[in-house]
N, C-alpha and C. Protein backbone atom coordinates (compact mmCIF):
# COMPACT_ATOMS: atom_id res chain seq x y z
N UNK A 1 5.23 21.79 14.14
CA UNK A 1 6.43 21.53 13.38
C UNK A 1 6.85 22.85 12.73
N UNK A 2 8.30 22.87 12.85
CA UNK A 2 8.52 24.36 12.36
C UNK A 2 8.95 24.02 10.77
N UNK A 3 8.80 25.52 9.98
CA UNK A 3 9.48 25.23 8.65
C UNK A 3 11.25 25.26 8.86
N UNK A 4 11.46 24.42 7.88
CA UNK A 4 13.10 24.34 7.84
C UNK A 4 13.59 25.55 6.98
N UNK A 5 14.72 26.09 7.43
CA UNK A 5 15.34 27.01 7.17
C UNK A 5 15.41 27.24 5.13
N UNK A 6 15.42 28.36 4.51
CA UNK A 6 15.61 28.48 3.57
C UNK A 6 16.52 27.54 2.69
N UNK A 7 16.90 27.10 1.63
CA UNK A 7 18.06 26.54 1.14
C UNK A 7 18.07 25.09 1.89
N UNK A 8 17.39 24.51 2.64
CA UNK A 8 17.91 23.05 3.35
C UNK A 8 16.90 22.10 2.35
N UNK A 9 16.42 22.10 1.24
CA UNK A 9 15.73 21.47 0.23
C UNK A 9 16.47 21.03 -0.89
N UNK A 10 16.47 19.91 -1.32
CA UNK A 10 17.44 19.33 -2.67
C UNK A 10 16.88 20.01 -3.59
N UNK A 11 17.66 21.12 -4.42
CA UNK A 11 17.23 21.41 -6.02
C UNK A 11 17.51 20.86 -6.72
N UNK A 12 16.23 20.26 -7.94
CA UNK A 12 16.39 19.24 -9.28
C UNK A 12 17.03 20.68 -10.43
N UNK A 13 17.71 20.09 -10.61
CA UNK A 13 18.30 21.38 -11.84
C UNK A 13 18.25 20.87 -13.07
N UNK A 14 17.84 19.42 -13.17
CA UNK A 14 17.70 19.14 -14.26
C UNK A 14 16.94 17.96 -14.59
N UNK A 15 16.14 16.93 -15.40
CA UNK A 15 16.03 15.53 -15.41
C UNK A 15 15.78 14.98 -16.56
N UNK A 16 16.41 13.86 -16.96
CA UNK A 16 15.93 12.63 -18.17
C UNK A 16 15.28 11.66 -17.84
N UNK A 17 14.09 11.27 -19.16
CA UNK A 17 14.21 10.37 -18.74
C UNK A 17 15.35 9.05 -19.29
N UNK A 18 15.11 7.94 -18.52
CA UNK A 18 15.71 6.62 -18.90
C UNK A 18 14.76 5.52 -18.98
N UNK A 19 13.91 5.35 -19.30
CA UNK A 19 12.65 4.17 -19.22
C UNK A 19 11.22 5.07 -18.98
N UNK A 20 10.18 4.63 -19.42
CA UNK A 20 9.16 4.84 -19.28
C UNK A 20 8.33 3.90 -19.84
N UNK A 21 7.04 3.20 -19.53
CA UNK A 21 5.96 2.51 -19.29
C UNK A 21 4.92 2.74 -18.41
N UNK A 22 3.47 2.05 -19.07
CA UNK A 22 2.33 2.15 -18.04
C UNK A 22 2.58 1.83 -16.08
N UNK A 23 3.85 1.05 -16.15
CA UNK A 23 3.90 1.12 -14.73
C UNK A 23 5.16 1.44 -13.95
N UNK A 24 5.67 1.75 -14.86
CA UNK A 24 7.46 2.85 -14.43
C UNK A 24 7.53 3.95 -14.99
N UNK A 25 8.46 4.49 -14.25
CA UNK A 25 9.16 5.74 -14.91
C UNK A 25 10.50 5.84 -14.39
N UNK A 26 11.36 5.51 -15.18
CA UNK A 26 12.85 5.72 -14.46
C UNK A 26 13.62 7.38 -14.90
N UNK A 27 14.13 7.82 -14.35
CA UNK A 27 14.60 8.76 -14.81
C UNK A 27 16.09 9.35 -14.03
N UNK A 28 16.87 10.02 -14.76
CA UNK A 28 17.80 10.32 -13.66
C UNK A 28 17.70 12.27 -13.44
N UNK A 29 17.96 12.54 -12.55
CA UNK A 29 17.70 13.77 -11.75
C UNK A 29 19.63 14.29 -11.50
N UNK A 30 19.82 15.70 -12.16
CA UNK A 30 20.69 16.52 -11.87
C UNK A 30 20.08 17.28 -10.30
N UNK A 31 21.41 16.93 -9.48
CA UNK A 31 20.37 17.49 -7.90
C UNK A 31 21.69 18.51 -7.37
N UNK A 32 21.03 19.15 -6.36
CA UNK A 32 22.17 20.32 -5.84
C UNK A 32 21.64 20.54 -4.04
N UNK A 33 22.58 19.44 -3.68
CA UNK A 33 22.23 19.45 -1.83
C UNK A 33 22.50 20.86 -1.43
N UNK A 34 21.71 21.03 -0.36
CA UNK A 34 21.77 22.09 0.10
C UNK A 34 23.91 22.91 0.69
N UNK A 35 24.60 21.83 0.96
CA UNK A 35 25.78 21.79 0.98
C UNK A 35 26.43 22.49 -0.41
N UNK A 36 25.68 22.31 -1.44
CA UNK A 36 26.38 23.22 -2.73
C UNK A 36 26.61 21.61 -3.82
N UNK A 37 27.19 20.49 -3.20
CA UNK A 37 27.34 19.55 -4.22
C UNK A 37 26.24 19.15 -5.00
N UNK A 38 27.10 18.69 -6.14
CA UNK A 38 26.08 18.23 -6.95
C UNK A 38 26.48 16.86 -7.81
N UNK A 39 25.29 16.39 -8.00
CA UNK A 39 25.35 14.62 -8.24
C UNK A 39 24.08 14.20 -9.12
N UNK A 40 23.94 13.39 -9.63
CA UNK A 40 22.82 12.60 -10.58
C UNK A 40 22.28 11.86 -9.33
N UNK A 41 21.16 11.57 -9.53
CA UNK A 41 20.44 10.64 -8.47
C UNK A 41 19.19 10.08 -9.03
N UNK A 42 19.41 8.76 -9.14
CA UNK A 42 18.32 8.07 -10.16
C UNK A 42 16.86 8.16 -9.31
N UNK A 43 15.61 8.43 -10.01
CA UNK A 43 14.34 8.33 -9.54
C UNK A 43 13.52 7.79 -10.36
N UNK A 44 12.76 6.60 -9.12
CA UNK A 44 11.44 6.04 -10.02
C UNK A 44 10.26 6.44 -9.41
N UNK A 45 9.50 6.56 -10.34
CA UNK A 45 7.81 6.93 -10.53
C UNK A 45 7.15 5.97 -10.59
N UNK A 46 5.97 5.72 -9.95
CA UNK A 46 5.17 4.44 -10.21
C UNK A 46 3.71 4.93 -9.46
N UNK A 47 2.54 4.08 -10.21
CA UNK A 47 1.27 4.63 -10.05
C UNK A 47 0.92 4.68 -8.60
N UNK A 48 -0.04 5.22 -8.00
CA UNK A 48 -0.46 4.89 -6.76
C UNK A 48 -1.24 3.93 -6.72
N UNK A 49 -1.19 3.43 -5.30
CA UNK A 49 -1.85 2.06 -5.21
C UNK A 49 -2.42 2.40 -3.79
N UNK A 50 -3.56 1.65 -3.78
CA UNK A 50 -4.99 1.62 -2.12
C UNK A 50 -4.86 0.25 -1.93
N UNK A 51 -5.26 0.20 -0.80
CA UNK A 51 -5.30 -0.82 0.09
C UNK A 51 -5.69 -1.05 1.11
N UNK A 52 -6.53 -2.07 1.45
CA UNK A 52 -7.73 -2.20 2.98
C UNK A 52 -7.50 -3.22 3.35
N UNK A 53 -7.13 -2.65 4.81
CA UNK A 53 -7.60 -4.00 6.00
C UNK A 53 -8.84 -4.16 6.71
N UNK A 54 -9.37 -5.55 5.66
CA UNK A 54 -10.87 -5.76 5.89
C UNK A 54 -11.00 -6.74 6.99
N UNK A 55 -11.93 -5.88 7.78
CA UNK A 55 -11.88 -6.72 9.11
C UNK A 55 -13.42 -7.22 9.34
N UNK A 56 -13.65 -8.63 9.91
CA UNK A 56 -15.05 -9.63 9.87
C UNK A 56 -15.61 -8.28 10.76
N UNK A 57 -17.02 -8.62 10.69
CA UNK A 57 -18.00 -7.80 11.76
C UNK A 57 -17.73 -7.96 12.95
N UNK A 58 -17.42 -9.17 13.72
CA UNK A 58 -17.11 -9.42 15.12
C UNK A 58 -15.54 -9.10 15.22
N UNK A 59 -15.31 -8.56 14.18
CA UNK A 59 -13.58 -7.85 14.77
C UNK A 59 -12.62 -8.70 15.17
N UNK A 60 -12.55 -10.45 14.28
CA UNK A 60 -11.70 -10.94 14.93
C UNK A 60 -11.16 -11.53 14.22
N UNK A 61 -11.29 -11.41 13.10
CA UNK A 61 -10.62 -12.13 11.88
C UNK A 61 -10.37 -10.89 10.39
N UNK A 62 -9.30 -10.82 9.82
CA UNK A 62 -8.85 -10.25 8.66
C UNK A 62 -8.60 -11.04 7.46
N UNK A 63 -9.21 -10.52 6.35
CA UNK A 63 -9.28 -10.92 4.90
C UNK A 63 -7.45 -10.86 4.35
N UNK A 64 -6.96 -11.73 3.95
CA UNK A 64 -5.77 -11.92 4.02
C UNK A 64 -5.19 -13.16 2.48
N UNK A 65 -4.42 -12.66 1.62
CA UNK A 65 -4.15 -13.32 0.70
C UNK A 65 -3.14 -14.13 0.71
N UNK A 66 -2.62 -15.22 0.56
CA UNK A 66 -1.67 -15.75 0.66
C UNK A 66 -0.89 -16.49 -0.97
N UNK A 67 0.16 -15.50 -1.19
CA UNK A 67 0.88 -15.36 -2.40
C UNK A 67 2.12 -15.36 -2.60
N UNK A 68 2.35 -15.94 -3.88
CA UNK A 68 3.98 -15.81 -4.33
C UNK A 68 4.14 -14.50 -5.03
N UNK A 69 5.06 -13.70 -4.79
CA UNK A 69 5.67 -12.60 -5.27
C UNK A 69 6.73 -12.91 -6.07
N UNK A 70 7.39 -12.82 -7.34
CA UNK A 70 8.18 -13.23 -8.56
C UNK A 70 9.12 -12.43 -7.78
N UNK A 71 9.30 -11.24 -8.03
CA UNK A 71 10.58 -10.72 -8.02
C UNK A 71 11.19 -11.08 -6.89
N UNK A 72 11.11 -11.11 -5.70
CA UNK A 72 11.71 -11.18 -4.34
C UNK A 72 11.91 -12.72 -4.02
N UNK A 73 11.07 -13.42 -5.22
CA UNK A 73 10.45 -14.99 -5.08
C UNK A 73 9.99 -15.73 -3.55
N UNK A 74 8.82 -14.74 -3.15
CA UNK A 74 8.57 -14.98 -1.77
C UNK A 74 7.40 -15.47 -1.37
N UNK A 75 6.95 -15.91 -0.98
CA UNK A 75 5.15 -16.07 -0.47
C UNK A 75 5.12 -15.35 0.88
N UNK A 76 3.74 -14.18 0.66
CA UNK A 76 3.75 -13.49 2.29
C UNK A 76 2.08 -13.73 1.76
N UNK A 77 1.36 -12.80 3.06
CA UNK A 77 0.10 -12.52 3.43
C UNK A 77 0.08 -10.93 3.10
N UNK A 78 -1.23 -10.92 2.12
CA UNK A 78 -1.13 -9.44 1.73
C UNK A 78 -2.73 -9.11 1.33
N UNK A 79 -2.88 -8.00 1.80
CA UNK A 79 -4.11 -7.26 2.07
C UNK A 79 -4.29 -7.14 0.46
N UNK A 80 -5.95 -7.23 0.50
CA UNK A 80 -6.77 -6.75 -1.03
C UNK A 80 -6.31 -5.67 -1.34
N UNK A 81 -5.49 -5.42 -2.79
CA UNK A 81 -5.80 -4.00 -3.05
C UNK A 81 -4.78 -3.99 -4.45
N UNK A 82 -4.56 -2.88 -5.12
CA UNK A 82 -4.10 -2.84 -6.27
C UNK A 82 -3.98 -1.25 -6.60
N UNK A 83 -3.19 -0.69 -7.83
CA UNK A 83 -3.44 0.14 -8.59
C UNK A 83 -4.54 0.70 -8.30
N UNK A 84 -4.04 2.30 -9.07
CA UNK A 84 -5.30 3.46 -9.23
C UNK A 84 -5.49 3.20 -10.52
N UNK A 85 -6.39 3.19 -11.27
CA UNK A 85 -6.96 3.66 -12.51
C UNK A 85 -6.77 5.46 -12.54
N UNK A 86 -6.71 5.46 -13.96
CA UNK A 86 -6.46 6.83 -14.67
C UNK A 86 -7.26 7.87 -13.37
N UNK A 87 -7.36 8.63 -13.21
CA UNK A 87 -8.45 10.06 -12.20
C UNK A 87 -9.32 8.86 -11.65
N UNK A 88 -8.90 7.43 -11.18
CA UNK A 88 -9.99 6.88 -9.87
C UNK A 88 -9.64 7.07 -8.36
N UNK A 89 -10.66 7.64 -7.39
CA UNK A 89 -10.38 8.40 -6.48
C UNK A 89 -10.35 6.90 -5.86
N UNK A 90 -8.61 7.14 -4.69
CA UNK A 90 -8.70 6.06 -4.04
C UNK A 90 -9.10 5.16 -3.27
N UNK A 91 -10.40 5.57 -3.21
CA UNK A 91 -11.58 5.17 -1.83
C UNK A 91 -12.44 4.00 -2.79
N UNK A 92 -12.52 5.01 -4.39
CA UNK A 92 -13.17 3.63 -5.13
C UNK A 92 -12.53 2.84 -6.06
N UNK A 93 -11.00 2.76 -6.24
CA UNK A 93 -10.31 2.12 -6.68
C UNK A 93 -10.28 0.40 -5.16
N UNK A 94 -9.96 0.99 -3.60
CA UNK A 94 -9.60 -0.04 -2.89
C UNK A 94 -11.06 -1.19 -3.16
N UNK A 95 -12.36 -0.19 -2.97
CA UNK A 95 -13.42 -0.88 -3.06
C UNK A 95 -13.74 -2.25 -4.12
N UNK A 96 -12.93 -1.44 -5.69
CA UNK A 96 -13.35 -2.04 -6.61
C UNK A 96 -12.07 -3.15 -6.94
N UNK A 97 -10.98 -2.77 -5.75
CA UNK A 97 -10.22 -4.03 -5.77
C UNK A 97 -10.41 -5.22 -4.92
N UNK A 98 -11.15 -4.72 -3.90
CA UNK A 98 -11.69 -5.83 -2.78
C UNK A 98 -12.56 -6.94 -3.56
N UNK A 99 -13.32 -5.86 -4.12
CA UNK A 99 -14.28 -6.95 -4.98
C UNK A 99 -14.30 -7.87 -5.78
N UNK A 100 -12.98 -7.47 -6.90
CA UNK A 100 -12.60 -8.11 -7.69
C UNK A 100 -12.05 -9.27 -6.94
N UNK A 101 -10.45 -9.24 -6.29
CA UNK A 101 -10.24 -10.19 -5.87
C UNK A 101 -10.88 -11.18 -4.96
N UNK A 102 -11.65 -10.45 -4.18
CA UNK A 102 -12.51 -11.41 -3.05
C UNK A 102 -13.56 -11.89 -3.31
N UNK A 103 -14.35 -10.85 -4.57
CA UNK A 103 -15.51 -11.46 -4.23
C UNK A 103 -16.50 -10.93 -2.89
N UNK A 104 -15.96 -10.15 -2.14
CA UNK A 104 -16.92 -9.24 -0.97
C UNK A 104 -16.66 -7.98 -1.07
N UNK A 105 -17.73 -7.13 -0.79
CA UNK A 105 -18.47 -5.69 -0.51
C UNK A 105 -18.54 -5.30 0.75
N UNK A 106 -17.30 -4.31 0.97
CA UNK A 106 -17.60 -3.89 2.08
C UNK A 106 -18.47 -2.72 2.47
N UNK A 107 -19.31 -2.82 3.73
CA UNK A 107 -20.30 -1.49 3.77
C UNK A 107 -19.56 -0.51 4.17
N UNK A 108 -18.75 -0.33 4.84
CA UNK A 108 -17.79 0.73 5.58
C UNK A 108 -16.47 0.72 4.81
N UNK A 109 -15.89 2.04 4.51
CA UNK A 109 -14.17 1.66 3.89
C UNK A 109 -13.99 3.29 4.47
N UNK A 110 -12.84 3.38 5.84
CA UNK A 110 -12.59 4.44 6.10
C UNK A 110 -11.02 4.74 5.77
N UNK A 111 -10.33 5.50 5.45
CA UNK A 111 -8.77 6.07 5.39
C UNK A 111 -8.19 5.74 6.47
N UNK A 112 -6.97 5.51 6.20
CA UNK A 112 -5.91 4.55 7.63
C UNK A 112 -4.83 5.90 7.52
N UNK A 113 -4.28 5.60 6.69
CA UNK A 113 -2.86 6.12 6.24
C UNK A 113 -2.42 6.51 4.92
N UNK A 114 -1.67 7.44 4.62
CA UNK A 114 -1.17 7.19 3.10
C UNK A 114 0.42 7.58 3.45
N UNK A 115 1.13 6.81 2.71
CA UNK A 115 2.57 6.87 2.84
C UNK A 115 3.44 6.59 1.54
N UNK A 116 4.58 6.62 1.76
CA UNK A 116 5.49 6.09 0.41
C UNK A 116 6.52 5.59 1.03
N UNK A 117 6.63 3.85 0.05
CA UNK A 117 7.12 2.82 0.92
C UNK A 117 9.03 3.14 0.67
N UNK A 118 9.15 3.96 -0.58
CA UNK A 118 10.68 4.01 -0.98
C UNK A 118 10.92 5.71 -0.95
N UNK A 119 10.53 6.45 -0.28
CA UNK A 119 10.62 8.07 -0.61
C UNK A 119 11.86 8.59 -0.42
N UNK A 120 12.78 7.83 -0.42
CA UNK A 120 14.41 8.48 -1.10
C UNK A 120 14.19 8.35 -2.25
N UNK A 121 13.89 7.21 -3.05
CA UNK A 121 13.98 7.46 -4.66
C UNK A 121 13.10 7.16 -5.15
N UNK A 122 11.85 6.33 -4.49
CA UNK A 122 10.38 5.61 -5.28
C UNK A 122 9.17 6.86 -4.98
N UNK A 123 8.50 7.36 -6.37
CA UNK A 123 7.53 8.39 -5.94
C UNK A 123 6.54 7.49 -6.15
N UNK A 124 5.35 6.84 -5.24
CA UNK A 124 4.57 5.88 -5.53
C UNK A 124 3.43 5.91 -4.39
N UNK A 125 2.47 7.02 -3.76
CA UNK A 125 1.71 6.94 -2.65
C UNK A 125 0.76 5.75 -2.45
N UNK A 126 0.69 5.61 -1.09
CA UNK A 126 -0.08 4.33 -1.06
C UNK A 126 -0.67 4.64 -0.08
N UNK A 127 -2.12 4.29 -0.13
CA UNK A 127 -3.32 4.67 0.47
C UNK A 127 -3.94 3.49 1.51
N UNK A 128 -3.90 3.39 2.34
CA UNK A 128 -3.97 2.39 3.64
C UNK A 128 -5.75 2.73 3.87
N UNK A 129 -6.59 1.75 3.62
CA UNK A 129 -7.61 1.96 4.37
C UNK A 129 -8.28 0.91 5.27
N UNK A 130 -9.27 1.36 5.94
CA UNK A 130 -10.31 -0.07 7.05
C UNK A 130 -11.49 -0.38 6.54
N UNK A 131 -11.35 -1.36 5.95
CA UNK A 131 -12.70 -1.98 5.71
C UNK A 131 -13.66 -2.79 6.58
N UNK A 132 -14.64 -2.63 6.60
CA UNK A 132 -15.84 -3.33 7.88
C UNK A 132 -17.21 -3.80 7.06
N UNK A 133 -17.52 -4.71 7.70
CA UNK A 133 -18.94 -5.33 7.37
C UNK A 133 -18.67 -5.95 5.73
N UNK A 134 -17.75 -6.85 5.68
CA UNK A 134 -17.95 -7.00 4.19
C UNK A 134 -18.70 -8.30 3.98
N UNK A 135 -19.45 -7.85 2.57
CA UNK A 135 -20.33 -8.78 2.47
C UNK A 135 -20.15 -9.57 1.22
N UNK A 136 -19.94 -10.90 1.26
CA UNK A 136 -19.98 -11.73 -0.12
C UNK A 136 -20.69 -11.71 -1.24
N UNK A 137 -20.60 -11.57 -2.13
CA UNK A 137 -21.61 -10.69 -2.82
C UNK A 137 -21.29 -12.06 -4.59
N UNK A 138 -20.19 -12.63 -4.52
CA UNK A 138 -19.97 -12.87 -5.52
C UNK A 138 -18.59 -13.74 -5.34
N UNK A 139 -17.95 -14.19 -7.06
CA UNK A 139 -16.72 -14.95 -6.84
C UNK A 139 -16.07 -14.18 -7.27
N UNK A 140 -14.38 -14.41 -6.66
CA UNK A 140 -13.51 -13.01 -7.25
C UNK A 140 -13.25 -13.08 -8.83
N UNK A 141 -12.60 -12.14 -9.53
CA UNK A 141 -12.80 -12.02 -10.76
C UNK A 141 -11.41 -11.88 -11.12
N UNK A 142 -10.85 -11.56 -10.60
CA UNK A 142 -8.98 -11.67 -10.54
C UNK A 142 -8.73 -12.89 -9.81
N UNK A 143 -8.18 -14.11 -10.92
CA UNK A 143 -7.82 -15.27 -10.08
C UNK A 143 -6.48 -15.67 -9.90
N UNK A 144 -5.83 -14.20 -10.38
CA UNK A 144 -4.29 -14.51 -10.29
C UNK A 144 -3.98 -13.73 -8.89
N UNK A 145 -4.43 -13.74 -7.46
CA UNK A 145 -4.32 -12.84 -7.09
C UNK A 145 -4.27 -13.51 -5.35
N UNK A 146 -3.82 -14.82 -5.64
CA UNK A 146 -3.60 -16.04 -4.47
C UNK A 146 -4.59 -16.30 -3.87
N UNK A 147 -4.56 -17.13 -2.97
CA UNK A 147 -5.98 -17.86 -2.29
C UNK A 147 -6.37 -16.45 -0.99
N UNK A 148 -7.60 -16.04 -0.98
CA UNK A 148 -8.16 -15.26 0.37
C UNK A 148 -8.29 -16.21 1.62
N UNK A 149 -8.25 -16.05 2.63
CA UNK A 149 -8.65 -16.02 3.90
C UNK A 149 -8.86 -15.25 4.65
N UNK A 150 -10.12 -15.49 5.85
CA UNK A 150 -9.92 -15.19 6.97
C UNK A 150 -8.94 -15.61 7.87
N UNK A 151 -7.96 -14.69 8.76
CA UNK A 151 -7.04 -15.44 9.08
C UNK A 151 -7.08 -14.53 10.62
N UNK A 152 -7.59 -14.71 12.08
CA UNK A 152 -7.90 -14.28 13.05
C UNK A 152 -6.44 -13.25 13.86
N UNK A 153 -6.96 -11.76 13.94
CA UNK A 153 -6.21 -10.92 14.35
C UNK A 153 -5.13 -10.79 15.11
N UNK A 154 -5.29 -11.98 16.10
CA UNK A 154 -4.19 -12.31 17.24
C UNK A 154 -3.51 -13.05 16.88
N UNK A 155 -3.47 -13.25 15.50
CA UNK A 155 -2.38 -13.85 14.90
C UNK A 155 -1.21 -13.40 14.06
N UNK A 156 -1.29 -12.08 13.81
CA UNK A 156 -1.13 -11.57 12.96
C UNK A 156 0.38 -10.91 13.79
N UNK A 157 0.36 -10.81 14.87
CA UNK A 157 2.37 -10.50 15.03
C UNK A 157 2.69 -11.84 15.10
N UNK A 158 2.48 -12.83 14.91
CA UNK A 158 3.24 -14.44 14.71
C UNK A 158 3.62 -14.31 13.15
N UNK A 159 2.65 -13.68 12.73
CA UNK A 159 2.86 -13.46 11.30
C UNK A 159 3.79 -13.01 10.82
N UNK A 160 3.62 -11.93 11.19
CA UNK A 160 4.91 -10.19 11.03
C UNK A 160 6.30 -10.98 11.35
N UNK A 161 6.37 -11.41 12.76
CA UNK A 161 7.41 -11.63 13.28
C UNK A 161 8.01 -12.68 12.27
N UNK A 162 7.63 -13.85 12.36
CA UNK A 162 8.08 -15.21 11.26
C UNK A 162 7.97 -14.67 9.76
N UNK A 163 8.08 -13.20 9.62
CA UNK A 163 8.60 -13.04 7.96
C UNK A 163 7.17 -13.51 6.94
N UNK A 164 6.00 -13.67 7.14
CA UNK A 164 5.05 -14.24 6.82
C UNK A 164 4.35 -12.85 5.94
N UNK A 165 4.42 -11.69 6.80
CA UNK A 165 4.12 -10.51 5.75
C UNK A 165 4.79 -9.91 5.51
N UNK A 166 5.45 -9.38 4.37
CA UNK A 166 6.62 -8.70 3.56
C UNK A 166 5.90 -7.29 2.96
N UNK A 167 5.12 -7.38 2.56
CA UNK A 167 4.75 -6.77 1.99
C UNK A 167 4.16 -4.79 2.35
N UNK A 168 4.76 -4.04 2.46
CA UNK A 168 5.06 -2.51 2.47
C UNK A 168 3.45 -2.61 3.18
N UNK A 169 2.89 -2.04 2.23
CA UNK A 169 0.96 -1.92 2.62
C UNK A 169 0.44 -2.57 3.15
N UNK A 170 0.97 -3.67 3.63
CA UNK A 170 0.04 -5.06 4.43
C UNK A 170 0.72 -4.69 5.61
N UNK A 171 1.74 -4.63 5.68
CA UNK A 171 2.76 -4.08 7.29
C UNK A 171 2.20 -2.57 7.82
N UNK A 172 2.14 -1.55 6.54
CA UNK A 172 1.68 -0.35 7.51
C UNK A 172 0.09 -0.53 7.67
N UNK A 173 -0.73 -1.08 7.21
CA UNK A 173 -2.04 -1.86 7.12
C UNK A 173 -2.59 -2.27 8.59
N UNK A 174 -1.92 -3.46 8.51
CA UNK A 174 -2.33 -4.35 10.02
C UNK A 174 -1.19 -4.02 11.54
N UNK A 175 -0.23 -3.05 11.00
CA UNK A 175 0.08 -2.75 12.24
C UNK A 175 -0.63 -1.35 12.51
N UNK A 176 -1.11 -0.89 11.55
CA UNK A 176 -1.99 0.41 12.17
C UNK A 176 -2.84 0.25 13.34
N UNK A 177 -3.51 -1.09 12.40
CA UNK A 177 -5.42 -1.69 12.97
C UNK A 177 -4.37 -2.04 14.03
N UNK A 178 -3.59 -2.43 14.24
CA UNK A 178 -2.90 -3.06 15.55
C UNK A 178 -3.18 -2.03 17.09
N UNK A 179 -2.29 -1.12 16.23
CA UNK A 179 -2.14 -0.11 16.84
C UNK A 179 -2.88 0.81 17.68
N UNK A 180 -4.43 0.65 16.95
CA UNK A 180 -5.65 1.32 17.23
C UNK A 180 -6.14 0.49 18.62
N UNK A 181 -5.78 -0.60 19.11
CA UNK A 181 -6.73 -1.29 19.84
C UNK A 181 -7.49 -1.91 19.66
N UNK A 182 -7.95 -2.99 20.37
CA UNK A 182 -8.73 -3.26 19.68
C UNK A 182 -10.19 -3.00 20.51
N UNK A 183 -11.18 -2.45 19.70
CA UNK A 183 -12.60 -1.44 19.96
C UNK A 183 -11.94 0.01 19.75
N UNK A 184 -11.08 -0.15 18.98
CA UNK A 184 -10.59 1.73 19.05
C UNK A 184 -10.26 2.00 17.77
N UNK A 185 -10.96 1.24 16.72
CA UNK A 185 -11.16 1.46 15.22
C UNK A 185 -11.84 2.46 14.57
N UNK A 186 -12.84 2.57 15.43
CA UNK A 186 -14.62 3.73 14.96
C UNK A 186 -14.19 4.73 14.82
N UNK A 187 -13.05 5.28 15.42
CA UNK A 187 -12.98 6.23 15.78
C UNK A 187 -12.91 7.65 14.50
């Protein structure tokens, strides 16, 4: 990939904020397109969040929540995972969200992806990982956090397709593992 030419980068020349809280940051941004114009352009900040697609040992079933979402007022299927804590590295933030909500320990948690689901205006990275071998260890401890299932892999574009997963991290999630093949996870 080559670098882009000098000057083809938006300069912030200026910013306020407009809101701030533990889980926003609104602010508006004085910007200067590379064209010379210039315009306000609102930006939100929001914590990073991990997330694992935990898959059974025999590779044929995925840990899968089934929930109402308020704002959008929706029920989809959405992968374990949550918020970073203050400096928690995101490998043991997904872990210590699996646990909570599920109730299982996984032995394996490898990196999938990290992306940002709104990166015109949402700064918010989200950390995609694969979880394997998880083991029940306990009852979940977050019970606001919809019913878990196993819900078997070859099911999962009936899913996608019928609007069943909505959800940003659960979509780049299980179409990754999709993506990989299946026996072409280890890798």
């Amino acid at each position: 990939m080559t670098k882009p030419p000098a000057g083809d980068e938006w300069r912030v020349l200026g910013v306020r904020s407009i809101y701030e809280s533990r889980w926003i940051k609104l602010r508006l941004a004085e910007v200067e397109l590379p064209s010379g114009q210039h315009f306000e352009h609102h930006t939100v900040t929001m914590p990073a969040a991990a997330m694992a697609v935990v898959i059974s040992d025999d590779g044929e079933n995925v840990l899968l929540s089934w929930r109402h979402r308020f704002v959008p007022d929706v029920w989809n299927y959405e992968l374990p995972g949550g918020l970073l804590e203050d400096d928690e590295a995101a490998e043991v933030a997904v872990a210590r969200e699996i646990l909570e909500e599920t109730g299982y320990r996984p032995r394996e948690i490898r990196h999938l992806a990290t992306f940002e689901p709104m990166i015109g205006m949402v700064s918010s990275p989200h950390h995609v990982f694969l979880a394997r071998g998880a083991e029940q260890v306990g009852e979940p401890t977050e019970l606001d956090e919809g019913t878990y299932e196993w819900v078997p892999v070859r099911e999962i574009p009936t899913l996608i397709a019928s609007g069943k997963v909505r959800n940003s991290g659960t979509l780049v999630g299980l179409l990754h593992y999709l993506a990989l093949g299946a026996g072409q996870d280890r890798q």
